[in-house]
Protein backbone atom coordinates (compact mmCIF):
# COMPACT_ATOMS: atom_id res chain seq x y z
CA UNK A 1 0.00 0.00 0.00
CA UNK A 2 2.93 2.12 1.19
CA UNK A 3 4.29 2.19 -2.64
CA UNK A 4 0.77 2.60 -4.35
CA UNK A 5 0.54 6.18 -6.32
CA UNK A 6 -2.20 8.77 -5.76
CA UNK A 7 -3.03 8.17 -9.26
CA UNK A 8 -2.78 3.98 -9.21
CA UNK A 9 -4.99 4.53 -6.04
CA UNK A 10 -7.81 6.70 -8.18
CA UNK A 11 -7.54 4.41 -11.16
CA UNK A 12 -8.19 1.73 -9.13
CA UNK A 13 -11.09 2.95 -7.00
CA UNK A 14 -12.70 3.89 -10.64
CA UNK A 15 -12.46 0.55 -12.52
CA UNK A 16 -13.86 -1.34 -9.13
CA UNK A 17 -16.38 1.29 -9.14
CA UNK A 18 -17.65 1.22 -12.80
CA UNK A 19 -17.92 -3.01 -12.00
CA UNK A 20 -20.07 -2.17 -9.23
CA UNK A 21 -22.69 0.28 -11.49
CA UNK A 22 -22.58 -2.56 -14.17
CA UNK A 23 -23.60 -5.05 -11.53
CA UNK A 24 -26.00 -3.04 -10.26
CA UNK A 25 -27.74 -1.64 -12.86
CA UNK A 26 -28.15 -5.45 -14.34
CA UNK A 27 -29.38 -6.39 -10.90
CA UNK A 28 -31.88 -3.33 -10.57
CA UNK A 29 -32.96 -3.93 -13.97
CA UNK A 30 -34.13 -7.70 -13.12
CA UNK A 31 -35.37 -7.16 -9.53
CA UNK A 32 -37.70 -4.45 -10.96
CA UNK A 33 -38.90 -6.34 -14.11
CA UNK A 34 -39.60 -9.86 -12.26
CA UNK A 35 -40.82 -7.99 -8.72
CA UNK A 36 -43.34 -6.08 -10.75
CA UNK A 37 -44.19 -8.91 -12.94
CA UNK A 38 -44.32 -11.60 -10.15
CA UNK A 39 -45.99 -9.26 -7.93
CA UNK A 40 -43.08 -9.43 -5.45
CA UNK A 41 -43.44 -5.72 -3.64
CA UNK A 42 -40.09 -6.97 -1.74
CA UNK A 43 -38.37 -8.00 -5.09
CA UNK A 44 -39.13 -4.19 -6.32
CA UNK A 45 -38.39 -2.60 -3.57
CA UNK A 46 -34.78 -4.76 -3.22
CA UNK A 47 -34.46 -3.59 -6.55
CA UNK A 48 -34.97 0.22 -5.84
CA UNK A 49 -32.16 -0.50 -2.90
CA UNK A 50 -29.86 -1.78 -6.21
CA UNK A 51 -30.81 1.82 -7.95
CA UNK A 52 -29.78 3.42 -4.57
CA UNK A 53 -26.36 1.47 -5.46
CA UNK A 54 -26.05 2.86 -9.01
CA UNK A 55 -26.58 6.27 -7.57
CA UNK A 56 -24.17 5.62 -4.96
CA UNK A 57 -21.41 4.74 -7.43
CA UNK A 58 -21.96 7.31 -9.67
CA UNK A 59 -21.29 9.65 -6.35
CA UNK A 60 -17.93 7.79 -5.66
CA UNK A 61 -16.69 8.17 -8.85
CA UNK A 62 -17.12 12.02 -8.70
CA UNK A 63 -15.47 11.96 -5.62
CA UNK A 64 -12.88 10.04 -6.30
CA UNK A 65 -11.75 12.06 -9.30
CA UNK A 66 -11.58 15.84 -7.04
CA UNK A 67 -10.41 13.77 -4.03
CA UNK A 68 -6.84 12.42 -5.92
CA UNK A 69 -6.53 15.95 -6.85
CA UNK A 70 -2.97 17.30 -4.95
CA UNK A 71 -2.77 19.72 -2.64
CA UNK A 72 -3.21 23.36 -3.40
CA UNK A 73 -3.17 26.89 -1.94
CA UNK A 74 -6.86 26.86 -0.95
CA UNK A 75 -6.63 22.86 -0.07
CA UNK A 76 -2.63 22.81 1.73
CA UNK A 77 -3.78 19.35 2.82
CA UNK A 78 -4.79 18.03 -0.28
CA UNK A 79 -8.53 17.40 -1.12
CA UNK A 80 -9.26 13.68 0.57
CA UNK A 81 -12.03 14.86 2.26
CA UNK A 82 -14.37 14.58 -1.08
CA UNK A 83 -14.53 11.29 0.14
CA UNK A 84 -16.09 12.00 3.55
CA UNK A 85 -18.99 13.98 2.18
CA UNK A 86 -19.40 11.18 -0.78
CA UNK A 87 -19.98 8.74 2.15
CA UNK A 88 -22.11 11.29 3.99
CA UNK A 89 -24.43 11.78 0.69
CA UNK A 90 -24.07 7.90 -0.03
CA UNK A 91 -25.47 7.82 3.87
CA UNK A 92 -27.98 10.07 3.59
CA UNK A 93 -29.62 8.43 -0.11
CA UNK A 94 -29.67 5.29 2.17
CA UNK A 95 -31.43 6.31 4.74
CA UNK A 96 -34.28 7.72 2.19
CA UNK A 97 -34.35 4.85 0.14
CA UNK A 98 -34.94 2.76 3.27
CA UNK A 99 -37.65 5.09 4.24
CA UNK A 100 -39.47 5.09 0.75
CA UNK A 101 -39.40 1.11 1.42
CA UNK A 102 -41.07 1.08 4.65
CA UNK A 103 -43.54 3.51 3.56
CA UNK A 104 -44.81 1.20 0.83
CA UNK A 105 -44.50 -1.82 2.44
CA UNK A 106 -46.26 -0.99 5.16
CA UNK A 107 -49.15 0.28 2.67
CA UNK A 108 -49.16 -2.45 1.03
CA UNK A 109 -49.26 -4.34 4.45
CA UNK A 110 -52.46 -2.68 5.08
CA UNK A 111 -54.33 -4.25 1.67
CA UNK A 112 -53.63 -7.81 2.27
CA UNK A 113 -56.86 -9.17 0.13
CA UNK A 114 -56.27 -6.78 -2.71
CA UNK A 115 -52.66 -8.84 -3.22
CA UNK A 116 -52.17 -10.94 -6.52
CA UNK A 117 -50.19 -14.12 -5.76
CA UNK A 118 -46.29 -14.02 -6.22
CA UNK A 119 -44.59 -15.89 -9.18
CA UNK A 120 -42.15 -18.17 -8.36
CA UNK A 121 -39.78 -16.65 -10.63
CA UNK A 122 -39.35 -13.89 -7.95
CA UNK A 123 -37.36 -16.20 -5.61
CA UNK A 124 -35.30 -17.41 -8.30
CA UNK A 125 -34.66 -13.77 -9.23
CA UNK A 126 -34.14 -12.90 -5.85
CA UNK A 127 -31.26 -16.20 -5.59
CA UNK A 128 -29.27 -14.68 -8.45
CA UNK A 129 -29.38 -11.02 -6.88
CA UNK A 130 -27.75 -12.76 -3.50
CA UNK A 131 -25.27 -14.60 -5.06
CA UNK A 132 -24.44 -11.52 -7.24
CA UNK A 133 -24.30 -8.96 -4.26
CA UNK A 134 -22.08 -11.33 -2.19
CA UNK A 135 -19.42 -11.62 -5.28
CA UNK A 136 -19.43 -7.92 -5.74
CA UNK A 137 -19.21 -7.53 -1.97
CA UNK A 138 -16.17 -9.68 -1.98
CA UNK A 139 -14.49 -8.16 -4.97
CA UNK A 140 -14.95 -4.65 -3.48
CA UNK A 141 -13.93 -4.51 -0.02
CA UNK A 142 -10.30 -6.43 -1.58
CA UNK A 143 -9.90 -3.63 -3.59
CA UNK A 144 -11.36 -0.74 -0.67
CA UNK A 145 -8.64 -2.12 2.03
CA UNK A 146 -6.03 -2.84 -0.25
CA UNK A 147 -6.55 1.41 -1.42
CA UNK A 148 -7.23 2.29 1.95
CA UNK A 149 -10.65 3.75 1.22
CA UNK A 150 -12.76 3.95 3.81
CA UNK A 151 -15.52 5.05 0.70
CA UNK A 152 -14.72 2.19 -0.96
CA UNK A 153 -14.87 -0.36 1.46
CA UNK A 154 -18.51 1.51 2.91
CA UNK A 155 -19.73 1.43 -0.50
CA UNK A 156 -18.74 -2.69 -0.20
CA UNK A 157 -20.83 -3.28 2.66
CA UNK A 158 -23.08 -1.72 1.05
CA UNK A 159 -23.05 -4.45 -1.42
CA UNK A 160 -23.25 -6.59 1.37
CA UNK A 161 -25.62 -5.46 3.06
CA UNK A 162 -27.87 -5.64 -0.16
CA UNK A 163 -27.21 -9.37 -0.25
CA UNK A 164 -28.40 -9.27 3.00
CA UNK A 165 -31.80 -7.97 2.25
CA UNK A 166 -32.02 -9.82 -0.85
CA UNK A 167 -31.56 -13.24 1.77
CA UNK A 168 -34.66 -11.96 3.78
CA UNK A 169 -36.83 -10.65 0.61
CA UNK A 170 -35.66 -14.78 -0.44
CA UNK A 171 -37.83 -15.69 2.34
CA UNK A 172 -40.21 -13.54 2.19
CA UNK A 173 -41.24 -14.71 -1.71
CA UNK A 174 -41.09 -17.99 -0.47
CA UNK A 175 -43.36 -17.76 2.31
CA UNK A 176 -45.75 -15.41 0.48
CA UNK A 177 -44.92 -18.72 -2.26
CA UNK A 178 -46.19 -21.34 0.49
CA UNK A 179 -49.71 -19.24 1.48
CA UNK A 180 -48.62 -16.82 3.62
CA UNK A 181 -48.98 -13.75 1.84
CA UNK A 182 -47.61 -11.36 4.30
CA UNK A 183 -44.25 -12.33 4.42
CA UNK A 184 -43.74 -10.75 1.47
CA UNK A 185 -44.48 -7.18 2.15
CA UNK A 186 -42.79 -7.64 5.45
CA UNK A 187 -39.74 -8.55 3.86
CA UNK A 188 -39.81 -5.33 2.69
CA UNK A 189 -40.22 -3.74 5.53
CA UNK A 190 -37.20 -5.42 6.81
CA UNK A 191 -34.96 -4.73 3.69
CA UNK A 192 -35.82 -1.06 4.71
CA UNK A 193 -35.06 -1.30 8.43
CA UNK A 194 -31.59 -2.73 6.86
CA UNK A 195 -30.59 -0.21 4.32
CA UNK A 196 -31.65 2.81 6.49
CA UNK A 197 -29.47 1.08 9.47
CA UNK A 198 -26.96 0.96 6.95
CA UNK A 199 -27.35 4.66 6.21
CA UNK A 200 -27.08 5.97 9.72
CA UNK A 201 -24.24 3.85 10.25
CA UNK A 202 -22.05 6.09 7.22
CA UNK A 203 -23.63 9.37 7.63
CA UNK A 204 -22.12 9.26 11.43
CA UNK A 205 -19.08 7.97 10.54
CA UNK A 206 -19.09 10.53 8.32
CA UNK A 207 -20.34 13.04 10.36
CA UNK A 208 -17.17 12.21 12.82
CA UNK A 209 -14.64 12.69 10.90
CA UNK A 210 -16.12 15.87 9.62
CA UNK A 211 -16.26 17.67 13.37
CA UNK A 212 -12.66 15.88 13.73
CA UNK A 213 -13.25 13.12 15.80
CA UNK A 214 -9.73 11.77 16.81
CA UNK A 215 -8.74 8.27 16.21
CA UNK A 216 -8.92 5.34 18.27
CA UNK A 217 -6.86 5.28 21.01
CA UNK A 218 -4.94 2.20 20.04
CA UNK A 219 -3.53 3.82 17.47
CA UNK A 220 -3.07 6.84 19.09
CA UNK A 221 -1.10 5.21 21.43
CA UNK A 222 1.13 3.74 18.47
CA UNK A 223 1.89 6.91 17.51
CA UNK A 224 2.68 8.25 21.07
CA UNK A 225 5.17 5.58 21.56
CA UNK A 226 6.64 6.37 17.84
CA UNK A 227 6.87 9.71 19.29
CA UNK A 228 8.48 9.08 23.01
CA UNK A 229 10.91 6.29 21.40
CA UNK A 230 12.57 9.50 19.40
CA UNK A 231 16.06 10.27 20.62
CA UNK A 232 16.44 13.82 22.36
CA UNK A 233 11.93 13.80 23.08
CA UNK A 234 11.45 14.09 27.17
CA UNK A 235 7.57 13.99 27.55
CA UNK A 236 5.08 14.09 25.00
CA UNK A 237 2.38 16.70 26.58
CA UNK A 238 -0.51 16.25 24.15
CA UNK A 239 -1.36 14.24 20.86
CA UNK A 240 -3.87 15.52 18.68
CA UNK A 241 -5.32 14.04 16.02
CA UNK A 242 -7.95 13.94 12.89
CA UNK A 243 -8.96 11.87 9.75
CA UNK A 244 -8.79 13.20 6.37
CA UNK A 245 -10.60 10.19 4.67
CA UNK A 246 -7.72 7.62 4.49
CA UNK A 247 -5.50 9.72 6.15
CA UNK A 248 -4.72 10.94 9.96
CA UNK A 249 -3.59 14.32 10.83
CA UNK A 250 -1.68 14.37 14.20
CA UNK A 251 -0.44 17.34 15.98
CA UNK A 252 2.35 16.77 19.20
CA UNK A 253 3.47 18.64 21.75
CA UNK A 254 6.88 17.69 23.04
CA UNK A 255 9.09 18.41 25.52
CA UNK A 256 12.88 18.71 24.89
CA UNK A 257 16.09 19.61 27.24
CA UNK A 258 15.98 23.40 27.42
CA UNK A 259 19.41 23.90 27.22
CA UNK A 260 19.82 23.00 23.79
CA UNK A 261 20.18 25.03 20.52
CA UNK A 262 16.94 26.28 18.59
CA UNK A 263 18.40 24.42 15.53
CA UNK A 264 18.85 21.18 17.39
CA UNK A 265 15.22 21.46 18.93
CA UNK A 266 13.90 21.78 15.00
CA UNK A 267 16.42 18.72 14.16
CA UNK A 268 14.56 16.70 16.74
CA UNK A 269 11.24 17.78 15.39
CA UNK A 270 12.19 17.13 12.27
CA UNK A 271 12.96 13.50 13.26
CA UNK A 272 10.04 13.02 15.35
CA UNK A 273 7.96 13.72 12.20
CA UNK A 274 9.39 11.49 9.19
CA UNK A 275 9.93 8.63 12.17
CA UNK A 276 5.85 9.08 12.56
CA UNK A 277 5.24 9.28 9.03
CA UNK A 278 7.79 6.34 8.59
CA UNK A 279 6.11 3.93 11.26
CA UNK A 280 2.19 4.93 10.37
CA UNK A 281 1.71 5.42 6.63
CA UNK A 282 -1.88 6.26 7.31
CA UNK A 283 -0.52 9.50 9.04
CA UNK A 284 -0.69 12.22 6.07
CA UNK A 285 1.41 14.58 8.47
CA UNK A 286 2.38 15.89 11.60
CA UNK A 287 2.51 19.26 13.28
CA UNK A 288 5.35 19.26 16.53
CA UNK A 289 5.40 21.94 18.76
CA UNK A 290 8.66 22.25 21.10
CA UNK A 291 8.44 22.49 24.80
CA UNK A 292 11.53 22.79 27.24
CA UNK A 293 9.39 22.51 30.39
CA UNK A 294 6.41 20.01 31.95
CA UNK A 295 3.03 20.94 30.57
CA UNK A 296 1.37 23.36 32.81
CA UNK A 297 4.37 25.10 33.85
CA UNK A 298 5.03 29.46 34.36
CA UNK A 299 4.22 31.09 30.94
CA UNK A 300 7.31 32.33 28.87
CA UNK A 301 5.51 35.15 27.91
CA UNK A 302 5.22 36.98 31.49
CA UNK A 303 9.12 37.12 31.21
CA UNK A 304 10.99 40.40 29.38
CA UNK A 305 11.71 39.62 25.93
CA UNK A 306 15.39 39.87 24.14
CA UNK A 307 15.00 43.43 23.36
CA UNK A 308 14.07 45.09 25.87
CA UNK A 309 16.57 42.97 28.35
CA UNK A 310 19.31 43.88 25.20
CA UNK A 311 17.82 47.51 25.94
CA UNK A 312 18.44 47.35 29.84
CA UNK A 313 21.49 45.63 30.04
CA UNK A 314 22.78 48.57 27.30
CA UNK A 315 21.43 51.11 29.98
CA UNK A 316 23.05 49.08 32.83
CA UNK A 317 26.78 49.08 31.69
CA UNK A 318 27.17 46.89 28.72
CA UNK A 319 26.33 49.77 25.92
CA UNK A 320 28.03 47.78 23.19
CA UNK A 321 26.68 44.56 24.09
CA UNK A 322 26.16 42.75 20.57
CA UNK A 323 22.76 40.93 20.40
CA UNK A 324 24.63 37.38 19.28
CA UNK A 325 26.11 37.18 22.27
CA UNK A 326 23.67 37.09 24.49
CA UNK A 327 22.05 33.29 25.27
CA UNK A 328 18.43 33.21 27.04
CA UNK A 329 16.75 30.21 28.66
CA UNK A 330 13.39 30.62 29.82
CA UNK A 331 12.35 28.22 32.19
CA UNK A 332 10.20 27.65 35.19
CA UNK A 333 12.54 28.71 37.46
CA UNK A 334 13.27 31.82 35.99
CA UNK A 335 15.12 33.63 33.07
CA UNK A 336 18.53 32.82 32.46
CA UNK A 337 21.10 35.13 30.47
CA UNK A 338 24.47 33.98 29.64
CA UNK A 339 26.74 36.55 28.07
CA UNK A 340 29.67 35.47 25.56
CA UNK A 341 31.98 39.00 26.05
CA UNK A 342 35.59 39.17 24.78
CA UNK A 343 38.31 38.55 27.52
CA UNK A 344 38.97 42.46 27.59
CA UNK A 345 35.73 43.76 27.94
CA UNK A 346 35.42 45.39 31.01
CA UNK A 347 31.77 45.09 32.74
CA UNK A 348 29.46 44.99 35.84
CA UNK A 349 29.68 41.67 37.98
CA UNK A 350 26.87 39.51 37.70
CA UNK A 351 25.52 40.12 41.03
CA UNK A 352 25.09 44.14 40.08
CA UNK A 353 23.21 43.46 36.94
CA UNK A 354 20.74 40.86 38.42
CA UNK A 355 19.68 43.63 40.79
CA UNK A 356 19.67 46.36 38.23
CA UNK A 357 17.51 43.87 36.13
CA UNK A 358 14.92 43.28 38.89
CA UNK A 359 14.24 46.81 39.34
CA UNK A 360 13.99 47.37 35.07
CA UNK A 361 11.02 44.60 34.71
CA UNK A 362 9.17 44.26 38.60
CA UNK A 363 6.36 42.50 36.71
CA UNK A 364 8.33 39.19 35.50
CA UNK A 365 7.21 36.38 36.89
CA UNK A 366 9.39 35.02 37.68
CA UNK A 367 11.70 37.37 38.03
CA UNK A 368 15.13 36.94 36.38
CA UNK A 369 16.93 34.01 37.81
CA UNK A 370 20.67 34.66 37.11
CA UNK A 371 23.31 36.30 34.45
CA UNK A 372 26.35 34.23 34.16
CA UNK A 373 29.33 35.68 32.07
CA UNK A 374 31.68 33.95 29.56
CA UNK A 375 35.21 35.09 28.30
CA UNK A 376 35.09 34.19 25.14
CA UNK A 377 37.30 35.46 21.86
């Protein structure tokens, strides 16, 4: 899967789909011919839930083509979620379709006398439509987890869910077939109990991912230990993440030693993400935010920033203090400064700036926690 192309992927996901509206549409066409012919109300209305299908696949197609589409400057994370709202619509046709059925059924449920017997053709239609739906159920969800496709594979239990039906509308024309003439439009009603289950059951997954519901904690967990198991990573504070059809989002916050350079922290970030992306090819990619002290800790941002304490420590006997040689470390004990001054330079001791520095910024919190000075070249 790892080595299958965007574009393999959405050739792919179109061939299995066009095999699914041929299917279909032959299946529709029979159930509807025979069930109105036979006077099978189920055998129609399974063959409405086969139209549903052919609807269904046209949708996944037009998804499929926008959703292989790369990323661009109004989509920066590409356009997968075409996908999500082609399952939502797919859920949403289901659940009407299934109404439609149980509104007829039960209609028809009302006018027992006024029924004309049921052909027996109708259950041999309806034996062929099972064994049909299964192989096309089968076919599809090979091809749906092999791509990845969480459309795919809901559009294959779809398939299976119609062979399904077609099992109970079997039973139904048979024991309308053996004098009891009910059966049959309460096959119906069941095969529309079944496909609007089925269409609840997509339009919230759908809905879900859509709001950015995170993934399961398993492999959430997965991905914390890829994350922890990263050389120069602490803690891992938070892990956030959300699905972008076959794809997960993930956003980490991570705590590294806060003596280290900015460039190394961004090295280790930069490790932490192709090590997740490495370990969980469903992760699309990851956002890492550095942290040098425990979650919940003093706020940076209460502390002086590097120019005004440049500014102060300019006032308070270093005037030509150069900006690159100045070091800060804010952490929950306090700001740090280190100084890196030539061996020459002639300046206040540490213990008269720290003072001097107290009185310049009374509102840090807290307040600076020491200056140390280097002779360097």
């Amino acid at each position: 899967m790892s080595s299958t192309t965007a574009a393999e992927r959405s050739r792919a996901a179109s061939h299995v789909t066009w095999v699914s509206i041929a299917v279909n549409l032959l299946l529709t066409t029979l159930q509807i011919v025979v069930g109105i012919l036979a006077h099978a109300q189920s055998l129609v209305a399974d063959g409405f839930h086969s139209l549903a299908d052919v609807l269904a696949d046209f949708m996944v197609l037009a998804a499929n083509k926008h959703s292989g589409s790369p990323a661009d400057e109004d989509h920066p994370y590409g356009h997968e979620r075409i996908e999500t709202l082609a399952s939502l619509a797919l859920g949403v046709v289901l659940l009407l379709t299934g109404a439609g059925i149980l509104y007829a059924a039960i209609g028809r449920l009302q006018h027992l006398d006024d029924l004309p017997p049921v052909a027996s053709i109708a259950l041999w239609t309806a034996f062929a439509t099972i064994a049909g739906k299964e192989l096309l159920f089968r076919y599809m969800l090979r091809v749906g987890e092999r791509l990845r496709s969480p459309m795919l594979i809901a559009n294959a239990w779809h398939a299976r869910a119609d062979a399904a039906s077609s099992l109970v509308v079997a039973a139904g024309i048979g024991g309308s077939l053996l004098g009891w003439r009910f059966l049959d439009p309460i096959a119906a009603i069941v095969v529309g109990l079944m496909v609007m289950r089925m269409g609840w059951r997509f339009s919230w997954e759908a809905l879900a991912e859509l709001v950015d519901t995170g993934i399961p904690s398993a492999e959430r967990d997965a991905v914390m230990a890829t994350v922890l198991a990263t050389p120069g990573i602490l803690a891992c504070h938070s892990l956030r993440s959300r699905r972008m059809a076959h794809k997960v989002l993930v956003d980490a916050r991570v705590q590294v030693s806060p003596r280290i350079s900015v460039s190394e922290g961004h090295r280790i970030a930069e490790t932490v993400h192709d090590r997740v992306l490495a370990e969980h090819i469903d992760v699309l990619d990851v956002m890492v935010h550095i942290d040098v002290e425990p979650d919940g800790t003093r706020d940076a941002r209460q502390q002086p920033g590097r120019l005004a304490l440049l500014a102060a420590l300019q006032q308070s006997g270093l005037a030509d203090l150069d900006d690159t040689r100045m070091t800060l470390h804010y952490l929950d004990s306090g700001l740090e400064i280190v100084l890196d001054l030539p061996p020459d330079l002639i300046v206040p001791a540490p213990e008269i700036l720290l003072p001097e520095l107290h009185a310049q910024f009374p509102q840090a919190d807290p307040p600076v926690a020491s200056v140390t000075i280097r002779r360097v070249p």
